[in-house]
PDB file of N, CA and C in Angstrom:
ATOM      1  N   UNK A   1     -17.039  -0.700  17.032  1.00  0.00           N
ATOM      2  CA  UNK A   1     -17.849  -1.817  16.622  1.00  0.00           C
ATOM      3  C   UNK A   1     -17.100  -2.601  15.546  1.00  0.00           C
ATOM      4  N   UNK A   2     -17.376  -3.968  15.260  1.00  0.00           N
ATOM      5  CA  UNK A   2     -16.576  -4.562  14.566  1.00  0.00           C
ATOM      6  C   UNK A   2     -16.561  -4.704  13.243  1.00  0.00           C
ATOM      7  N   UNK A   3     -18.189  -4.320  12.903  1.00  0.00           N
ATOM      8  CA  UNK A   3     -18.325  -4.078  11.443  1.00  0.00           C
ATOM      9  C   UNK A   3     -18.464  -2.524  10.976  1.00  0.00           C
ATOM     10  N   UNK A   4     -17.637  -1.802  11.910  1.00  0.00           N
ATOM     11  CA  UNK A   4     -18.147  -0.485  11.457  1.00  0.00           C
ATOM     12  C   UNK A   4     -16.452   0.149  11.235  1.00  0.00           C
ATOM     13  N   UNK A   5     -16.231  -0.700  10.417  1.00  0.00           N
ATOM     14  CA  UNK A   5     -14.948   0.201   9.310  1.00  0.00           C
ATOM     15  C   UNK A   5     -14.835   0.718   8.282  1.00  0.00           C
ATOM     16  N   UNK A   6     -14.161   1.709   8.065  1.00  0.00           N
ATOM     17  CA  UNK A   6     -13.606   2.674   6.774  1.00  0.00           C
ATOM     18  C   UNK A   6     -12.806   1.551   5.863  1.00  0.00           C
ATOM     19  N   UNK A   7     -14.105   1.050   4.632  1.00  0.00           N
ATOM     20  CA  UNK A   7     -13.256  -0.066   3.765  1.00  0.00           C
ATOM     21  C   UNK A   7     -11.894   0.703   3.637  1.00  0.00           C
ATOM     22  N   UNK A   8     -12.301   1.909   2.832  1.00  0.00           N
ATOM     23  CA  UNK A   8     -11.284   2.541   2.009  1.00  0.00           C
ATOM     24  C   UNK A   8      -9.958   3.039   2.711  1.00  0.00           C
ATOM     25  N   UNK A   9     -10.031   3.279   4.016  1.00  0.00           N
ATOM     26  CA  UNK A   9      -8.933   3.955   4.267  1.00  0.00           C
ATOM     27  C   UNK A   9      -8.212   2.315   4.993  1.00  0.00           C
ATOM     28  N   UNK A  10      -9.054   1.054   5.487  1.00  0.00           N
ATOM     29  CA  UNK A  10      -8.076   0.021   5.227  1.00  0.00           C
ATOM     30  C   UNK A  10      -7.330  -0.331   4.241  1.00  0.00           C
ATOM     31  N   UNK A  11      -8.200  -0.187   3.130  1.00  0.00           N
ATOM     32  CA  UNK A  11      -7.576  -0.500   2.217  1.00  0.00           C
ATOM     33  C   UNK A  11      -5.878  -0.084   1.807  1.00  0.00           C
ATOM     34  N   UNK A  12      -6.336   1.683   1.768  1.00  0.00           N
ATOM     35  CA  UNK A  12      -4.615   2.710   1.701  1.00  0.00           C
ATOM     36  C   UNK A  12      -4.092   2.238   2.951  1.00  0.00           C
ATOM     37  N   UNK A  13      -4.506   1.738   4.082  1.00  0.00           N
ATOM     38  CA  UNK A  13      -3.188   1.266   4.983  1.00  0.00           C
ATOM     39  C   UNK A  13      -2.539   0.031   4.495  1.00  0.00           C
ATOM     40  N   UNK A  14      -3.153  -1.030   3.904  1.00  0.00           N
ATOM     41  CA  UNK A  14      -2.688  -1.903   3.571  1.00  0.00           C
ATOM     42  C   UNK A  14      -1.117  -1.449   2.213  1.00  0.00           C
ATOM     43  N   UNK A  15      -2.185  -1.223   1.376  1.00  0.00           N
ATOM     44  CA  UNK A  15      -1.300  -0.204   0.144  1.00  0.00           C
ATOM     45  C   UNK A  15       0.087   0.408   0.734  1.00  0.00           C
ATOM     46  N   UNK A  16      -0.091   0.887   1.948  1.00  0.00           N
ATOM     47  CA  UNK A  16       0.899   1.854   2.425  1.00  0.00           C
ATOM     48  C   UNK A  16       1.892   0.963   2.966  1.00  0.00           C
ATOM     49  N   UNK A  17       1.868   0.009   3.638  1.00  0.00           N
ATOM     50  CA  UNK A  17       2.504  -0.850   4.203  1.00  0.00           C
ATOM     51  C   UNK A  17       3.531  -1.509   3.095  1.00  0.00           C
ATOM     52  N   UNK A  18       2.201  -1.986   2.020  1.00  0.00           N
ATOM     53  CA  UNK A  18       3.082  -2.770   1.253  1.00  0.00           C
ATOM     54  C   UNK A  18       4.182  -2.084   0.211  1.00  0.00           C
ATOM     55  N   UNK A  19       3.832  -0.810   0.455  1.00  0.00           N
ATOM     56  CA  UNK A  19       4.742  -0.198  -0.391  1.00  0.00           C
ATOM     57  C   UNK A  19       5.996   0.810   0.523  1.00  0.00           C
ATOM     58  N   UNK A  20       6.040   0.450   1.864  1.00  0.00           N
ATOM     59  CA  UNK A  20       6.795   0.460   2.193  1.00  0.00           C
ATOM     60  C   UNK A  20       7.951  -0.621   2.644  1.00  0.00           C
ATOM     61  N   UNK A  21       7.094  -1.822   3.064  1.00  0.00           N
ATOM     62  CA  UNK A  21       7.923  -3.302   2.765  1.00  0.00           C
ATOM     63  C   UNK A  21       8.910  -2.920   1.620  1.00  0.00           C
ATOM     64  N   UNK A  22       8.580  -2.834   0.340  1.00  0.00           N
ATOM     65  CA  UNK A  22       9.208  -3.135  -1.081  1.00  0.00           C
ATOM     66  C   UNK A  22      10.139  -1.695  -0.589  1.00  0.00           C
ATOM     67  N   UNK A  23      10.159  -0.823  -0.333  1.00  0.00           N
ATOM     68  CA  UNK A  23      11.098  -0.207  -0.541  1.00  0.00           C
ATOM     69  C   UNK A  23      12.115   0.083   0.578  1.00  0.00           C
ATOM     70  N   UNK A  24      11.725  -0.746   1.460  1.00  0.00           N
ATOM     71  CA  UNK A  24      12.660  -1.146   2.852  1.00  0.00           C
ATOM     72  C   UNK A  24      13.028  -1.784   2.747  1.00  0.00           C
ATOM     73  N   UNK A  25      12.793  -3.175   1.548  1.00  0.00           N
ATOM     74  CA  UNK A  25      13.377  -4.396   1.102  1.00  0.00           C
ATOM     75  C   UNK A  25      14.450  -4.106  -0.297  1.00  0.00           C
ATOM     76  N   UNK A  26      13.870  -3.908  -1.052  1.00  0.00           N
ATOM     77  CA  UNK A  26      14.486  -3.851  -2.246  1.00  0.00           C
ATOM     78  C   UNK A  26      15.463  -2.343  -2.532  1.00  0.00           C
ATOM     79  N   UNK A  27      15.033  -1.702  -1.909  1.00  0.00           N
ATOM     80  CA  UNK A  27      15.320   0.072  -2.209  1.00  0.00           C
ATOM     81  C   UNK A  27      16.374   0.199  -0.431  1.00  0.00           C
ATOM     82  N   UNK A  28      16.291  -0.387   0.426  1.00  0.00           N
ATOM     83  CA  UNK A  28      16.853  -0.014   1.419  1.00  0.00           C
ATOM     84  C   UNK A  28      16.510   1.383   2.169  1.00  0.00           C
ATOM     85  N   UNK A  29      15.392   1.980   1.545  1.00  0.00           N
ATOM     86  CA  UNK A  29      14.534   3.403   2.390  1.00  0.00           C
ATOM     87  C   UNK A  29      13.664   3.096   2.745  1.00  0.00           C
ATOM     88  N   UNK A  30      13.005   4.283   3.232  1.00  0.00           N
ATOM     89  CA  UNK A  30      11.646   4.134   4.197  1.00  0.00           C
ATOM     90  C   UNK A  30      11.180   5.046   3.141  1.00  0.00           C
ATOM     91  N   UNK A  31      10.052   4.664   2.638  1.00  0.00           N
ATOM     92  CA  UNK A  31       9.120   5.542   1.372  1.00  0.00           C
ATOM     93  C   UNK A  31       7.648   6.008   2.108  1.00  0.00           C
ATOM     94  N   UNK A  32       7.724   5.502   3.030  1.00  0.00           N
ATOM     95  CA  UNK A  32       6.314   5.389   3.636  1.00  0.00           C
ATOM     96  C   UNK A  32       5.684   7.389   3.805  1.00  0.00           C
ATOM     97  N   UNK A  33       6.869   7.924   4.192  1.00  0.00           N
ATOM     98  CA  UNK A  33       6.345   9.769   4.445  1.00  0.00           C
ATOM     99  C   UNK A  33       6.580  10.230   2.832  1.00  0.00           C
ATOM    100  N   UNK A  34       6.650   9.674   1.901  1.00  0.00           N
ATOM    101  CA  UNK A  34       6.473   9.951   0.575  1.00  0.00           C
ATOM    102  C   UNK A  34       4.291   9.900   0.439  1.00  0.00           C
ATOM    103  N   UNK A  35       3.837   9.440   1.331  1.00  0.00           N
ATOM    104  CA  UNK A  35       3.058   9.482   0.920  1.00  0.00           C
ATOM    105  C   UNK A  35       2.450  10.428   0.934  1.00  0.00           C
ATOM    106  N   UNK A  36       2.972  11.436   1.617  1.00  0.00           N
ATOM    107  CA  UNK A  36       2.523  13.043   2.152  1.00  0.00           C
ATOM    108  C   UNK A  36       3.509  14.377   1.927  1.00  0.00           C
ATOM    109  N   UNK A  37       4.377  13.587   1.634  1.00  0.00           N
ATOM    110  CA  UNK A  37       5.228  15.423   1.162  1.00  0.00           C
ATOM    111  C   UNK A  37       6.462  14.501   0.391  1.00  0.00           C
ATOM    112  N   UNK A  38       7.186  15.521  -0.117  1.00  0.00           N
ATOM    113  CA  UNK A  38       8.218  15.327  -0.666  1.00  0.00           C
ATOM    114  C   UNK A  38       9.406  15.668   0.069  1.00  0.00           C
ATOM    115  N   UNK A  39      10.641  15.398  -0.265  1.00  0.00           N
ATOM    116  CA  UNK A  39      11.881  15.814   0.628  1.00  0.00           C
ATOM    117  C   UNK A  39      12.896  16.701  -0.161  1.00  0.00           C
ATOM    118  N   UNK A  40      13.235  17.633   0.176  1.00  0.00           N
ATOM    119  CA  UNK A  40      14.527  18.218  -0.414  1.00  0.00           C
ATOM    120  C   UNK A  40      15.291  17.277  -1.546  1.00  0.00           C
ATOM    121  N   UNK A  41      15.983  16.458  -1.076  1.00  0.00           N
ATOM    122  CA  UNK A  41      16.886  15.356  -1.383  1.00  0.00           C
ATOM    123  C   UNK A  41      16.381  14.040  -0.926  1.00  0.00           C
ATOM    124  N   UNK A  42      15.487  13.873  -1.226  1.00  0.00           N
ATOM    125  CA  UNK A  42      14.797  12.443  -1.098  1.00  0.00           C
ATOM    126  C   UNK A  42      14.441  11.936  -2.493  1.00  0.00           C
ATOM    127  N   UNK A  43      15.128  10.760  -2.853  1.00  0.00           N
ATOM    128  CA  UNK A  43      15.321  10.223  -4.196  1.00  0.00           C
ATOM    129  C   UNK A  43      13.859   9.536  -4.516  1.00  0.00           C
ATOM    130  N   UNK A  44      12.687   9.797  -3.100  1.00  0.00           N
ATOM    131  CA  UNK A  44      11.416   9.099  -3.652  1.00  0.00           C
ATOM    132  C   UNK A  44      10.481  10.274  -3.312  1.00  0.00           C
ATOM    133  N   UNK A  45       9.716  10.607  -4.660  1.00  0.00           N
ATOM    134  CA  UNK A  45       9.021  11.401  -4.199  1.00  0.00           C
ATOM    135  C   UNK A  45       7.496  11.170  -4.456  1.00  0.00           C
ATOM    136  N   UNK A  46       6.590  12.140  -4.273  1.00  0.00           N
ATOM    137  CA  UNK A  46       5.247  12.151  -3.439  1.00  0.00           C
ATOM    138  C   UNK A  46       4.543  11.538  -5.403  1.00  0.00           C
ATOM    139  N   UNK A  47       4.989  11.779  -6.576  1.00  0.00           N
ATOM    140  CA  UNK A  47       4.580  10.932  -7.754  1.00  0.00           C
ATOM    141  C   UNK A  47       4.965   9.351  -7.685  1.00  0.00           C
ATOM    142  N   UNK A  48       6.096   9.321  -7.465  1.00  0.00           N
ATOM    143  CA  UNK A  48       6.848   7.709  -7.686  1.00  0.00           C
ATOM    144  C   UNK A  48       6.152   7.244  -6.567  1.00  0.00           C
ATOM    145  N   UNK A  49       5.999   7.292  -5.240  1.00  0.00           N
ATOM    146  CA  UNK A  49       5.139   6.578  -4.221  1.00  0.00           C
ATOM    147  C   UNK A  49       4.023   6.611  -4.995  1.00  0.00           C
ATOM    148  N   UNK A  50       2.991   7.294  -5.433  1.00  0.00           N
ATOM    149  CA  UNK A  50       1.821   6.915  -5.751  1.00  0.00           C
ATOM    150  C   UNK A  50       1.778   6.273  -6.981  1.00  0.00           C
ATOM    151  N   UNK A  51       2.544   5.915  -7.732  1.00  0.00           N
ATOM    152  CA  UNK A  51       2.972   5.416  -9.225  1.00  0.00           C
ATOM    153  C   UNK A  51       2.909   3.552  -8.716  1.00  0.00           C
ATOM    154  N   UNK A  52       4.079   3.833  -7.800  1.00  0.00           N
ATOM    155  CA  UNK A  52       4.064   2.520  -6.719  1.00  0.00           C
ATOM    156  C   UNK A  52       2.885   1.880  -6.613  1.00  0.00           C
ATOM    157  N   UNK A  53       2.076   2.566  -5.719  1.00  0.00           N
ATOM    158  CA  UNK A  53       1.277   2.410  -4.750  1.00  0.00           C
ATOM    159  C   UNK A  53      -0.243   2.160  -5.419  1.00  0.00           C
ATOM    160  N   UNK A  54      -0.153   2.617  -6.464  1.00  0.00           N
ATOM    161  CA  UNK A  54      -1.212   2.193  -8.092  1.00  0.00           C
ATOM    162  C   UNK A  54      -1.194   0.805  -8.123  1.00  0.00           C
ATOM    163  N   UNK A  55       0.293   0.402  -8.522  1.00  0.00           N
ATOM    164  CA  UNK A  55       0.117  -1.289  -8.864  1.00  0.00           C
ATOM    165  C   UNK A  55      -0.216  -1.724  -7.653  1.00  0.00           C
ATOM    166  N   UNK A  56      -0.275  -2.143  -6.450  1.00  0.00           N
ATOM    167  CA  UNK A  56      -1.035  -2.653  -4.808  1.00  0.00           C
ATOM    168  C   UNK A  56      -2.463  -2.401  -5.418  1.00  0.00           C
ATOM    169  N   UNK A  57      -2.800  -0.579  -5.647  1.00  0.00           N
ATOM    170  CA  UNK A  57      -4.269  -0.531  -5.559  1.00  0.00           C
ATOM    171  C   UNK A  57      -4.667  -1.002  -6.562  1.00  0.00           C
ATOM    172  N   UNK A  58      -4.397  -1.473  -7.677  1.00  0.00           N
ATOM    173  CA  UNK A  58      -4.974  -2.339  -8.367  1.00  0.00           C
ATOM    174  C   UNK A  58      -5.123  -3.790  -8.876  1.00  0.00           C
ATOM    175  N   UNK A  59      -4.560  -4.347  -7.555  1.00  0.00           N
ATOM    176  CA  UNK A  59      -4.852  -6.069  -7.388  1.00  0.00           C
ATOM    177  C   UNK A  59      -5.911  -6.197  -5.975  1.00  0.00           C
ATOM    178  N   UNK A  60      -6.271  -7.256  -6.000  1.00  0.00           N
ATOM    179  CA  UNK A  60      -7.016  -7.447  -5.023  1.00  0.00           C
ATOM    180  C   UNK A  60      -6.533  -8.103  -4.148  1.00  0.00           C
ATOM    181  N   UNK A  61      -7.091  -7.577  -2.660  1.00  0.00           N
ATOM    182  CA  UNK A  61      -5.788  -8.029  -1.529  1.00  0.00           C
ATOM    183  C   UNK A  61      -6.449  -8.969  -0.913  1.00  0.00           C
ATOM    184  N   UNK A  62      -7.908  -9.595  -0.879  1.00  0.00           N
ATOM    185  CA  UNK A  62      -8.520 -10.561  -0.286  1.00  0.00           C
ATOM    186  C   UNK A  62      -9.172 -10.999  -1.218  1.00  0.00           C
ATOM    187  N   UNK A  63      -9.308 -12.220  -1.390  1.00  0.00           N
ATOM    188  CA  UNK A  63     -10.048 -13.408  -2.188  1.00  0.00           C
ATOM    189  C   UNK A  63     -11.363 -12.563  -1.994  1.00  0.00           C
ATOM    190  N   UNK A  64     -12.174 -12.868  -2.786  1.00  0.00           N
ATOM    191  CA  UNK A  64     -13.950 -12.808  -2.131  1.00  0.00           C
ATOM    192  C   UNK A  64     -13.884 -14.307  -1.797  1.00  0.00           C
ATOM    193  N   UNK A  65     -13.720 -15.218  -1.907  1.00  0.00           N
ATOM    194  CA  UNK A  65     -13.867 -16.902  -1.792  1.00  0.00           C
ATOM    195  C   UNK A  65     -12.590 -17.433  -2.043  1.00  0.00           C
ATOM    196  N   UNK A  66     -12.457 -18.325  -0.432  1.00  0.00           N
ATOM    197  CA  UNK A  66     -11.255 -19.224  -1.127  1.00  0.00           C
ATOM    198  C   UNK A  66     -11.520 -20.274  -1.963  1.00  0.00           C
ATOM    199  N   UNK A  67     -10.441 -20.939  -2.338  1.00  0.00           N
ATOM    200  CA  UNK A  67     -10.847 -21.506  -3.874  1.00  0.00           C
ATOM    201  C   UNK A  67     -10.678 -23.075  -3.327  1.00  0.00           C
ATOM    202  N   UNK A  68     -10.029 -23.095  -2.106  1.00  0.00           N
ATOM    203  CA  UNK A  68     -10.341 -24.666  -1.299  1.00  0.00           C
ATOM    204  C   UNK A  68     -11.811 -24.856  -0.709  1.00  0.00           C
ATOM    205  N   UNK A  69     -12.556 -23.654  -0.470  1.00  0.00           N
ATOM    206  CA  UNK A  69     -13.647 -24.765   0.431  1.00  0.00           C
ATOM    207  C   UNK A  69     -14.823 -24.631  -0.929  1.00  0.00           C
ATOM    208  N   UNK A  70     -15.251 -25.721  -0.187  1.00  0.00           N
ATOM    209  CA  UNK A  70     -16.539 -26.438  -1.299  1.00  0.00           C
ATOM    210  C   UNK A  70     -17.555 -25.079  -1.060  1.00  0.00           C
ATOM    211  N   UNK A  71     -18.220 -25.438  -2.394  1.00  0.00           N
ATOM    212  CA  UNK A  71     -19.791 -24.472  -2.926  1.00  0.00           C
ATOM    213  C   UNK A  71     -20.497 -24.810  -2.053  1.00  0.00           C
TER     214      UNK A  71
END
């Protein structure tokens, strides 16, 4: 159904995405399985992803109102 979604776990997909963008962009890795375990020798681990992934969860990713249409 179309209104019958899990705000919250859209939300961590969004989060997850974007914090794998930034570190596929800027970092040249894939951070994204940081979000679930750590690696031997993996220079990102399961703290620094969620350290990350804090600043995303704490902006807001949709307007409540855009700020072009009239009252």
């Amino acid at each position: 159904m179309p209104g019958d979604v899990d705000k919250y776990q859209m939300i961590a997909d969004y989060v997850n995405d974007q914090v794998d963008v930034i570190g596929r962009a800027f970092l040249g890795l894939t951070v994204a399985c940081a979000r679930c375990h750590d690696h031997k020798f993996d220079p990102i681990s399961t703290e620094d992803y969620y350290a990350l992934a804090g600043i995303f969860f704490s902006t807001r990713l949709i307007p409540s109102r855009c700020p072009a249409t009239p009252r």
